[in-house]
Protein backbone atom coordinates (compact mmCIF):
# COMPACT_ATOMS: atom_id res chain seq x y z
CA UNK A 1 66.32 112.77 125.10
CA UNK A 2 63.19 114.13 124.74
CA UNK A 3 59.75 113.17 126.91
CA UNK A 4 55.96 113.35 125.95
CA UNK A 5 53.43 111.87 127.83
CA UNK A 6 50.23 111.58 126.25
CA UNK A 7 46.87 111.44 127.93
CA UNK A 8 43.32 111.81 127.25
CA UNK A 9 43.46 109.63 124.03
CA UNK A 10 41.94 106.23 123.54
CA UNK A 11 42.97 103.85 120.39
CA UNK A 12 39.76 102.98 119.81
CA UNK A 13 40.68 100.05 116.71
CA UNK A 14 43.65 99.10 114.29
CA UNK A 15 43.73 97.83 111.09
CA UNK A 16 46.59 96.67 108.15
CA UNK A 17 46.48 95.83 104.54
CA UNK A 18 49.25 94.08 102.20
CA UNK A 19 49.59 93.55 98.90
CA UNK A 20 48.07 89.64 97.95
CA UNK A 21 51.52 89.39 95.97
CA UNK A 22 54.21 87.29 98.29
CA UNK A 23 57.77 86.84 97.51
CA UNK A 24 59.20 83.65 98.84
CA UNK A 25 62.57 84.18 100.08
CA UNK A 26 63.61 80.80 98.88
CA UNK A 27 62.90 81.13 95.27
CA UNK A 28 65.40 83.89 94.73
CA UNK A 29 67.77 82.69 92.03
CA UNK A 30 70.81 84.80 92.99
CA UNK A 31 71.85 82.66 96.08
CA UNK A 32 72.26 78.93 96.42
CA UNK A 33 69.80 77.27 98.97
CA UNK A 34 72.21 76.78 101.15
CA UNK A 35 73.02 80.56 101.23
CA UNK A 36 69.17 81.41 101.36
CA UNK A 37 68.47 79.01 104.57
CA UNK A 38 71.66 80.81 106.50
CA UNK A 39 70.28 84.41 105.48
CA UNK A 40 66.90 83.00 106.56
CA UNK A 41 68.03 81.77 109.55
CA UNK A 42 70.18 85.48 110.37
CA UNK A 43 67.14 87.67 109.77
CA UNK A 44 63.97 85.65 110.02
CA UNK A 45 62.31 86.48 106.92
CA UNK A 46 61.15 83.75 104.60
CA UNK A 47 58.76 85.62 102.77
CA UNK A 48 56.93 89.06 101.94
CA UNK A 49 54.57 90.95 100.70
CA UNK A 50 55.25 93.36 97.96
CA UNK A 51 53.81 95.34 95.41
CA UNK A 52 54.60 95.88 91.63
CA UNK A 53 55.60 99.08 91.45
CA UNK A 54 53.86 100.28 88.00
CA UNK A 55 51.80 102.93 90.42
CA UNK A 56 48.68 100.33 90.66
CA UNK A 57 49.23 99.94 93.96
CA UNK A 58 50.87 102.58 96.62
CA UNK A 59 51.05 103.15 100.26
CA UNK A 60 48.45 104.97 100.13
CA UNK A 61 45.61 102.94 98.93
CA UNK A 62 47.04 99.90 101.74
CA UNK A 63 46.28 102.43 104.19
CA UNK A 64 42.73 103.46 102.88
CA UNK A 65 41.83 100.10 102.13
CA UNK A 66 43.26 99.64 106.10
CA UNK A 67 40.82 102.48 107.07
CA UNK A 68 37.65 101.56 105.46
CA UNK A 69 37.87 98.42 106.72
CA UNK A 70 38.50 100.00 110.68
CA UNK A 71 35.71 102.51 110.17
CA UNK A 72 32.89 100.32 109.12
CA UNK A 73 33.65 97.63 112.17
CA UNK A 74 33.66 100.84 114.38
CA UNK A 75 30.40 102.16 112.89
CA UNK A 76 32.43 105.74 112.64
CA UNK A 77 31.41 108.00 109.95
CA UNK A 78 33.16 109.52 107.52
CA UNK A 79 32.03 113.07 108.52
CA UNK A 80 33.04 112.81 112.01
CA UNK A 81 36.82 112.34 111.09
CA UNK A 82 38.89 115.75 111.56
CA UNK A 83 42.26 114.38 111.72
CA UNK A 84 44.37 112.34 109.22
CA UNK A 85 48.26 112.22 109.81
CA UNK A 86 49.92 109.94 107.35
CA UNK A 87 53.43 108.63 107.57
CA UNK A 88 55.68 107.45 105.55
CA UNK A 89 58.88 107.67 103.07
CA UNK A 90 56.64 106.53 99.94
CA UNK A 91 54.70 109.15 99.39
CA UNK A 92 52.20 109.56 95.88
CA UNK A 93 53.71 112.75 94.93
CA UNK A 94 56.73 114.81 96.01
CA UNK A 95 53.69 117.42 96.10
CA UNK A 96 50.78 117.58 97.56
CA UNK A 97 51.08 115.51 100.98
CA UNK A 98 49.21 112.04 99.89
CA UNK A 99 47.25 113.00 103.65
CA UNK A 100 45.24 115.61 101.31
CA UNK A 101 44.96 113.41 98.80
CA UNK A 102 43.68 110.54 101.11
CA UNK A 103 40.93 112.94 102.58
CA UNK A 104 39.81 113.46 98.93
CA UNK A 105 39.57 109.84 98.04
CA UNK A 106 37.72 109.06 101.58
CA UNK A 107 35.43 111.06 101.33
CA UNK A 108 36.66 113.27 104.26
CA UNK A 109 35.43 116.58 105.56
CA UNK A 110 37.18 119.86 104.33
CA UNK A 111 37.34 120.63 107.89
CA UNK A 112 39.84 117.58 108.16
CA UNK A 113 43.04 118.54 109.16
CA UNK A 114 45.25 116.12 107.10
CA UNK A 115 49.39 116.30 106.33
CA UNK A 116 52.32 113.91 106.07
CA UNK A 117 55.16 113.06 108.13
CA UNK A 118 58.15 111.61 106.49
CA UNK A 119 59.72 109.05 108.29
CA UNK A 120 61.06 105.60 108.22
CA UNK A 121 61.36 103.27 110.67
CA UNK A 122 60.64 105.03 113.78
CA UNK A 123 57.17 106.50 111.80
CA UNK A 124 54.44 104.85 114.33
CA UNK A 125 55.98 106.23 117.27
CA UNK A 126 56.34 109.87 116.19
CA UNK A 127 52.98 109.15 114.27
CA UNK A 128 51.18 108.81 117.64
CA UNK A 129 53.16 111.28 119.78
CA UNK A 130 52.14 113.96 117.15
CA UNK A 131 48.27 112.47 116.87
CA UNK A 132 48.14 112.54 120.48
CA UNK A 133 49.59 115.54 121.51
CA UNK A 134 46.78 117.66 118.91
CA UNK A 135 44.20 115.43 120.52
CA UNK A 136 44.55 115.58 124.08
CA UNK A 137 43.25 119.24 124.10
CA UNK A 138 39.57 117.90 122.27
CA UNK A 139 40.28 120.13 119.30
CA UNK A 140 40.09 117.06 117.64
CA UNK A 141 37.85 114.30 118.49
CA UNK A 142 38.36 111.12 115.90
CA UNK A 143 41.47 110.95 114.27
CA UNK A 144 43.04 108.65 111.93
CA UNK A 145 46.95 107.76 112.38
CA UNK A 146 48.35 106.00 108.77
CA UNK A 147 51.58 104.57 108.75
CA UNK A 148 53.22 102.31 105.73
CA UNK A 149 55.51 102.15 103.20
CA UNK A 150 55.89 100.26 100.09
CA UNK A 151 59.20 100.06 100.25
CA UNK A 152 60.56 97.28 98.07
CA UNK A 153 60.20 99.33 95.21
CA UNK A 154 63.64 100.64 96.74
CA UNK A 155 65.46 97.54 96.77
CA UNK A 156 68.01 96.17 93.72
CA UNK A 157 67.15 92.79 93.05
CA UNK A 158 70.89 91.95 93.05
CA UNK A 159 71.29 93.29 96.58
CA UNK A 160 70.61 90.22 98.66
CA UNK A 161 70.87 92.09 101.66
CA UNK A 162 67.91 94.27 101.18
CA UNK A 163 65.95 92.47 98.20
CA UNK A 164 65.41 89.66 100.67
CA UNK A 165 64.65 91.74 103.55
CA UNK A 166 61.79 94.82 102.34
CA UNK A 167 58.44 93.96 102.52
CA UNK A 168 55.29 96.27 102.05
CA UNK A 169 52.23 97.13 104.24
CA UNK A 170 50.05 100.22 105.32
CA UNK A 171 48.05 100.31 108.66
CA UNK A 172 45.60 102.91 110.53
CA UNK A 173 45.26 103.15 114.07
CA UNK A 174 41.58 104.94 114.61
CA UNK A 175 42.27 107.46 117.89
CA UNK A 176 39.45 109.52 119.70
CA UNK A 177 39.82 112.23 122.10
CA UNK A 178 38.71 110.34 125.57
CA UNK A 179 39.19 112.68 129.01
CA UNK A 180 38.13 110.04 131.02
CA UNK A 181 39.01 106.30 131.02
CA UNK A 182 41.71 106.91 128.40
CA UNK A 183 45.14 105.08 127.13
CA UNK A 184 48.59 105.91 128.81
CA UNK A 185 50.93 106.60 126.43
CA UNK A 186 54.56 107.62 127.22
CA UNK A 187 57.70 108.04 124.85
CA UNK A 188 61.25 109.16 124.43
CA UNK A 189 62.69 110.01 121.13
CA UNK A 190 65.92 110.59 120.47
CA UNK A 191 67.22 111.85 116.52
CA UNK A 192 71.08 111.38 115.38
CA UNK A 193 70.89 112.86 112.00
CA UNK A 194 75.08 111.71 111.68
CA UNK A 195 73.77 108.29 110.79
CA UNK A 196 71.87 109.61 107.59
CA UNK A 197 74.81 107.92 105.26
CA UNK A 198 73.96 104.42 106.53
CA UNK A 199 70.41 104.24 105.70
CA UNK A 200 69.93 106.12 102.44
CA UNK A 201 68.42 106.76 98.90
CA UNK A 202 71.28 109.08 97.32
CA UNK A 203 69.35 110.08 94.83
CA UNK A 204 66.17 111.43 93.64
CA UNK A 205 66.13 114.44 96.35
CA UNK A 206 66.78 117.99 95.52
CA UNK A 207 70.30 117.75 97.00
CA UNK A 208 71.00 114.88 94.42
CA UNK A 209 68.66 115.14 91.50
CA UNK A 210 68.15 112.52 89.49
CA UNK A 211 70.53 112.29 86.14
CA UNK A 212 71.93 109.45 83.84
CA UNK A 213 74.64 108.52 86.37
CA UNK A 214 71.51 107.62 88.84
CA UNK A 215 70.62 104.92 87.05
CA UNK A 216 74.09 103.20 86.55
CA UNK A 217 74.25 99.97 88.11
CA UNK A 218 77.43 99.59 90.35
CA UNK A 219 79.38 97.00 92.24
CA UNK A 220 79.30 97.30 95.65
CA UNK A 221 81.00 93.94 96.89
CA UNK A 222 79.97 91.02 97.73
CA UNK A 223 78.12 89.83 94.71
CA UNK A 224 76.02 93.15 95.79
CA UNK A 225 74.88 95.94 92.60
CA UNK A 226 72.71 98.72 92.79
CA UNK A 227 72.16 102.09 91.05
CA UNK A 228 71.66 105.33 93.34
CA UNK A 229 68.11 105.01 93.31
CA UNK A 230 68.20 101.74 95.11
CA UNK A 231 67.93 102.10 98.88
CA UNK A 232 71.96 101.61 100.42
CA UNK A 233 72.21 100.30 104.02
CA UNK A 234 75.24 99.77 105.78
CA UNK A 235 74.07 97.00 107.76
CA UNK A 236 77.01 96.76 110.71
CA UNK A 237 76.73 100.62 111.54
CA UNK A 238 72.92 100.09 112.09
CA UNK A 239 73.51 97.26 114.42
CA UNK A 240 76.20 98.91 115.81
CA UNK A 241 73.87 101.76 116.63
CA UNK A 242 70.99 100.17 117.89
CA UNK A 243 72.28 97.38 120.04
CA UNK A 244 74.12 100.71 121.94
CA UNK A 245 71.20 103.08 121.88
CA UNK A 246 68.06 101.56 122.39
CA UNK A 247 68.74 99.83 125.36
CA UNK A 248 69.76 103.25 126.85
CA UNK A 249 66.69 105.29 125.48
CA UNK A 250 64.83 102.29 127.13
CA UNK A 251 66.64 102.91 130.48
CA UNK A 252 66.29 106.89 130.73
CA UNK A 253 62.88 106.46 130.16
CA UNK A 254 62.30 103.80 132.62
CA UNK A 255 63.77 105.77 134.79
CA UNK A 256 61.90 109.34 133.34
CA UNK A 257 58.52 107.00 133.92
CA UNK A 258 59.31 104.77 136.69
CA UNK A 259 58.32 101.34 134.26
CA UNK A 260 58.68 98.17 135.82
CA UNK A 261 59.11 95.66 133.48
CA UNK A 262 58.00 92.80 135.26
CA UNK A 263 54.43 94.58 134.56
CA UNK A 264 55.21 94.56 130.47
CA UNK A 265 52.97 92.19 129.43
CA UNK A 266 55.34 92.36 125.65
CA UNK A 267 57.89 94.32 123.95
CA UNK A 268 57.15 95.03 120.89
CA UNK A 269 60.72 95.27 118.51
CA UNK A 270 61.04 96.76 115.02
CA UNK A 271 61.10 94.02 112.91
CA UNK A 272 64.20 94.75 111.46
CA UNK A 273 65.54 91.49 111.59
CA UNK A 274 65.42 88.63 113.77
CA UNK A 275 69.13 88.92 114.71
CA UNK A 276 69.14 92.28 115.71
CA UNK A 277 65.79 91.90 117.43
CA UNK A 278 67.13 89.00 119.36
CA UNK A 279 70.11 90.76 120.52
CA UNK A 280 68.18 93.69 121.84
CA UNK A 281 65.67 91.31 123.40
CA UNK A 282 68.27 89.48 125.62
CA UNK A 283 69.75 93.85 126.42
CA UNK A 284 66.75 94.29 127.53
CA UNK A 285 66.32 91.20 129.29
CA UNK A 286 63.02 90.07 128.32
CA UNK A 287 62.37 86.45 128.22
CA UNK A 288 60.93 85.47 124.57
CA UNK A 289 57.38 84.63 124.94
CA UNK A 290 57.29 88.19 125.65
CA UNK A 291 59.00 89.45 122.47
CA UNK A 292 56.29 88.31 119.25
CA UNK A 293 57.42 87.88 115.88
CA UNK A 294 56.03 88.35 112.64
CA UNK A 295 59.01 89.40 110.18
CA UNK A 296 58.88 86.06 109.03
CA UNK A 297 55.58 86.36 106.71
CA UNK A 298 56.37 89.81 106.40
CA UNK A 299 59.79 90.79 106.73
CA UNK A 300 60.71 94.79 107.33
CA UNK A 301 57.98 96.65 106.47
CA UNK A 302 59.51 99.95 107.74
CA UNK A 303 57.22 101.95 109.78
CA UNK A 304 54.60 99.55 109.94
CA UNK A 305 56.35 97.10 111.65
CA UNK A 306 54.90 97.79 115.26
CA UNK A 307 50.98 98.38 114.39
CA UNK A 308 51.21 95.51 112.11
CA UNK A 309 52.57 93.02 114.97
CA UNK A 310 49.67 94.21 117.10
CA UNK A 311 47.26 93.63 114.62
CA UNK A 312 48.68 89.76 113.42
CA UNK A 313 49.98 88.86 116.87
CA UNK A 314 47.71 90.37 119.73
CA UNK A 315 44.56 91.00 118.12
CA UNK A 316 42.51 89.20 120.36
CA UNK A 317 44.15 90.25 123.36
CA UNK A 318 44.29 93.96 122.64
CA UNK A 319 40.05 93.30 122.29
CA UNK A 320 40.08 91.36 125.25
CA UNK A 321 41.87 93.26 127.85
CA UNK A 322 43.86 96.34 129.10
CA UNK A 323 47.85 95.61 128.24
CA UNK A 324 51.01 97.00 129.26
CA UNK A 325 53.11 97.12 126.27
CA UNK A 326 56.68 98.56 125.14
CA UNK A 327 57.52 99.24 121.76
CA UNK A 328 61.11 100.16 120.53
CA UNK A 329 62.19 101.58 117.02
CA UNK A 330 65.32 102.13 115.27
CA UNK A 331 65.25 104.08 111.65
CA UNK A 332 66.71 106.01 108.97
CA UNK A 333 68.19 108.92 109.99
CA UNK A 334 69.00 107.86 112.80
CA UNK A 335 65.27 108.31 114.35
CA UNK A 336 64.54 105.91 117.46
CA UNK A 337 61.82 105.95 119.75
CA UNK A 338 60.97 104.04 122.49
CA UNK A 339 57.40 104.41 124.24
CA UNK A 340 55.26 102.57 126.65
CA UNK A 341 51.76 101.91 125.42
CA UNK A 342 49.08 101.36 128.43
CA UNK A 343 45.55 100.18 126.52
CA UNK A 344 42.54 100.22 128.37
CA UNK A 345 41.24 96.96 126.18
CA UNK A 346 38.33 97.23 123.54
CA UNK A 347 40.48 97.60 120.67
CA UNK A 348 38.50 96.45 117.83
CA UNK A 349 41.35 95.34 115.27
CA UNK A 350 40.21 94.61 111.66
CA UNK A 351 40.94 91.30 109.55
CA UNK A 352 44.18 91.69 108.16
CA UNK A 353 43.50 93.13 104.55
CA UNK A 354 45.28 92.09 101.05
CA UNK A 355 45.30 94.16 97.44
């Protein structure tokens, strides 16, 4: 496993933005409604929030509309921003990292130090590990941590189990360099990369370029078709996986950082779905008005998924006073993280945001 424990940060506000378009899990046509309201009932999800993918709207712009939002209930300036990390598997361009492109369209300082991570699932976490670590030093002093994906654009519409399950959002997290009276923030990562065929986009890469048999539509099974540019999950091995891992990430670094979790005031669980989250909640042993929900207006929304529940679910609380909270991840690749987020309160979290 690997440790970092962050200090002499402070997240100083959060903010999200969707797109105003929703998808209501019950109007899809390809399943009777008795097959919707048992799918419903297995993951949670009734309904999301997703873009049309014609380029109008990308990750990207939910995250700056996210930001300058967060900056102008902070009062920060633009010019005092010189760090933007951006994550995300829906990028604008294979090339340049839509960070640089982002510090253009703000209105950033050249001095900005802005690039991408790409990563699923598991994005937030490594997003704010990475943020943290630069800042901790006070080579930066305001930063800007984006994470979001506008994922649906990946999902066949004949493949129930992930049409029905992707939803879109970006979100900011506005960090500042704070050597006194700062955030404790402690994570463990772990990275299986022998799980990359169960979570996957075959093509479009530069190991499988794109070429007329990418675009074939194929049967799959089980009433399910989609081409190799559709996003593929094999659903069992990724509950296989996590239900075995995460609990024991979570114990090693219990152990690695003596939690208690009587203390956890919630645990925050990829919203994956509400079966899967369920069965790690009752690993874990956490009783359920400790474990919030929100996949059910939103469903997946990959990377997202944690900083969006904090900003739906405990946005007055996270204002109001210091919280002990736990956040696990499981994502493509396999990338999980688990990491133990101490706030000192005063965490001014922005009206969610639509597009």
């Amino acid at each position: 496993m690997s440790y970092i424990s962050v200090k002499n940060i402070k997240i100083r506000g959060m903010a999200g933005c969707v797109p105003s378009r929703v998808e209501e899990n019950r109007d899809y046509t390809m399943l009777s409604p008795e097959e919707i309201e048992k799918y419903i009932a297995a993951t949670g999800v009734e309904r999301r929030h997703c873009a049309i993918h014609d380029g109008s709207i990308c990750t990207s712009d939910l995250c700056q509309k996210a930001a300058e939002k967060l900056l102008a209930d902070l009062n920060w300036q633009k010019d005092e921003i010189d760090l933007l990390v951006f994550v995300s598997h829906t990028t604008d361009y294979k090339l340049p990292a839509t960070a640089i492109v982002l510090q253009d369209k703000m209105g950033l300082p050249t001095s900005c130090l802005a690039f991408d991570i790409t990563l699923g699932c598991s994005g937030y976490l490594v997003g704010l590990g990475v943020v943290g670590n630069l800042m901790a030093s006070g080579c930066f002093r305001k930063g800007l941590l984006m994470v979001g994906n506008t994922q649906s654009e990946y999902a066949s519409p004949e493949d129930r189990s992930m049409k029905l399950l992707l939803g879109d959002a970006g979100t900011v997290s506005a960090i500042e360099y704070a050597p006194e009276g700062g955030d404790e923030i402690n994570i463990t990562y772990m990275s299986d990369g022998s799980g990359r065929e169960f979570v996957i986009l075959p093509d479009g890469g530069s190991r499988n370029p794109v070429n007329e048999k990418s675009f074939v539509m194929e049967d799959c099974g089980n009433g399910i078709r989609r081409s190799r540019l559709h996003e593929k999950m094999i659903g069992d091995e990724v509950f296989s996986y996590g239900t075995y891992y995460i609990p024991r990430v979570y114990k090693e670094m219990s152990e690695q950082f003596d939690i208690n979790p009587d203390e956890v005031d919630y645990l925050l669980l990829h919203q994956a779905n509400k079966f899967l989250c369920e069965k790690l909640r009752k690993k874990l042993k956490f009783p359920p008005e400790k474990v919030p929900y929100n996949i059910q207006e939103f469903g997946n929304t990959s990377g997202a998924t944690i900083p969006l529940l904090m900003i739906t679910n405990l946005k007055e609380e996270l204002n109001a006073r210091p919280l002990n909270l736990l956040a696990a991840t499981i994502g493509v690749g396999f990338s999980l993280g688990v990491a133990q987020i101490k706030t000192t309160g005063n965490i001014i979290v922005s009206e969610l945001q639509m597009i």
